[in-house]
Protein backbone atom coordinates (compact mmCIF):
# COMPACT_ATOMS: atom_id res chain seq x y z
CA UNK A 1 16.48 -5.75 -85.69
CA UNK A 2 17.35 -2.19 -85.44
CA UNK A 3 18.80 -0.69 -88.27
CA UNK A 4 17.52 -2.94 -90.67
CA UNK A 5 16.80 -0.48 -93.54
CA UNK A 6 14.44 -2.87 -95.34
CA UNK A 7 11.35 -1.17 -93.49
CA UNK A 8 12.98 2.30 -95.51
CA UNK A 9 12.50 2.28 -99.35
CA UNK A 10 14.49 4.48 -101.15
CA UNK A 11 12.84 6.71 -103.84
CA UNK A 12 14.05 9.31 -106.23
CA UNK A 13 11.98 11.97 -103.89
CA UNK A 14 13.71 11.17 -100.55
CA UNK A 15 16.74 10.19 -101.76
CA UNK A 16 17.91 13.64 -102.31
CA UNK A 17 20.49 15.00 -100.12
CA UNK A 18 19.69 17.98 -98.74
CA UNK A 19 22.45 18.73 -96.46
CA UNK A 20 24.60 21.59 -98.13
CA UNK A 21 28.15 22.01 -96.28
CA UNK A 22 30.77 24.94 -96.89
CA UNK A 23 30.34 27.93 -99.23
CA UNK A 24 27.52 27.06 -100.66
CA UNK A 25 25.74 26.65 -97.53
CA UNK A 26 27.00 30.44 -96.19
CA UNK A 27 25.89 31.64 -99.42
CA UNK A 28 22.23 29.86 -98.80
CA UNK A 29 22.41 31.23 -94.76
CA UNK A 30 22.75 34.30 -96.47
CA UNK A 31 20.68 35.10 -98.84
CA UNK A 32 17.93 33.67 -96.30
CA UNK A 33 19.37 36.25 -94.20
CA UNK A 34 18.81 39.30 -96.76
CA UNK A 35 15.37 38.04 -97.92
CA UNK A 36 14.15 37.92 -93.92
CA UNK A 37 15.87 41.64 -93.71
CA UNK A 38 13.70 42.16 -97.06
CA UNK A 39 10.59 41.38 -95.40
CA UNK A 40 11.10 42.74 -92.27
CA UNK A 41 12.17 46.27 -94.20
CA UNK A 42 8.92 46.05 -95.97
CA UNK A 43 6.64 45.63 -92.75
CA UNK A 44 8.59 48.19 -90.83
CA UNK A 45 8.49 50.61 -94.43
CA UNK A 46 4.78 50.04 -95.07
CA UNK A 47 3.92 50.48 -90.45
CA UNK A 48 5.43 53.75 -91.05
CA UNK A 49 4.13 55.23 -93.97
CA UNK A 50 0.78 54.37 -92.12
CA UNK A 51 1.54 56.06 -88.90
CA UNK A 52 3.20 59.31 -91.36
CA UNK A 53 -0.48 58.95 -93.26
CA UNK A 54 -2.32 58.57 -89.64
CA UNK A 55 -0.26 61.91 -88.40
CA UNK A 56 -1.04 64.15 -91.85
CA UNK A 57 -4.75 63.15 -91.36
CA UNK A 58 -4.72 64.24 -87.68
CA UNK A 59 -2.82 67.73 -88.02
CA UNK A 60 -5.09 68.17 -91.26
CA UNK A 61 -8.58 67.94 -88.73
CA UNK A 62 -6.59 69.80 -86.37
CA UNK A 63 -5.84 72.07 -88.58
CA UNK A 64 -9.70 72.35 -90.09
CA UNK A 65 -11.18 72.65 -86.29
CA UNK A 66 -8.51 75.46 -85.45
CA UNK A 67 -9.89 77.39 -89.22
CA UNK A 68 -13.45 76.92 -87.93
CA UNK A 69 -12.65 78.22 -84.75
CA UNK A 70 -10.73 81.40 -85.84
CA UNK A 71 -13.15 82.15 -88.37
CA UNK A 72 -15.47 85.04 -87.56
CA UNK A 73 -19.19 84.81 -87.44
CA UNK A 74 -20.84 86.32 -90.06
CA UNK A 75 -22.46 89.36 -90.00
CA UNK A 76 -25.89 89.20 -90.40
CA UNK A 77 -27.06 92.52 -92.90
CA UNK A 78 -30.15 94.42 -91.36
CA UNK A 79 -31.17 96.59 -94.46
């Protein structure tokens, strides 16, 4: 008995068609397209501003160990 579609009741939740053809379905494709470009814009945006944030914080302690190191000891006053 195969294809017998008694074993297959039809209800108003699978009976929708979900195949889209044409247009409309280049128009779905493609704004699936932009929103994965979205996302992927926002991870790459938000990785960098990190590493920018990571590099700032590592010339700044840089920057503080090179002032301690220039900096002159201080003169101790013998009165």
């Amino acid at each position: 008995m195969e294809g017998d579609s008694s074993d297959t009741s039809v209800t108003p939740s699978n009976r929708r068609c979900t195949w889209i053809t044409g247009s409309a379905r280049k128009i779905k494709d493609n704004a699936a397209d932009w929103h994965n470009l979205m996302l992927r814009w926002d991870k790459l945006n938000d990785e960098g501003f990190n590493l920018a944030a990571s590099i700032v914080n590592m010339r700044h302690s840089q920057g503080d160990l090179l002032v301690l190191d220039t900096c002159p000891p201080p003169l101790s006053q013998s009165t």
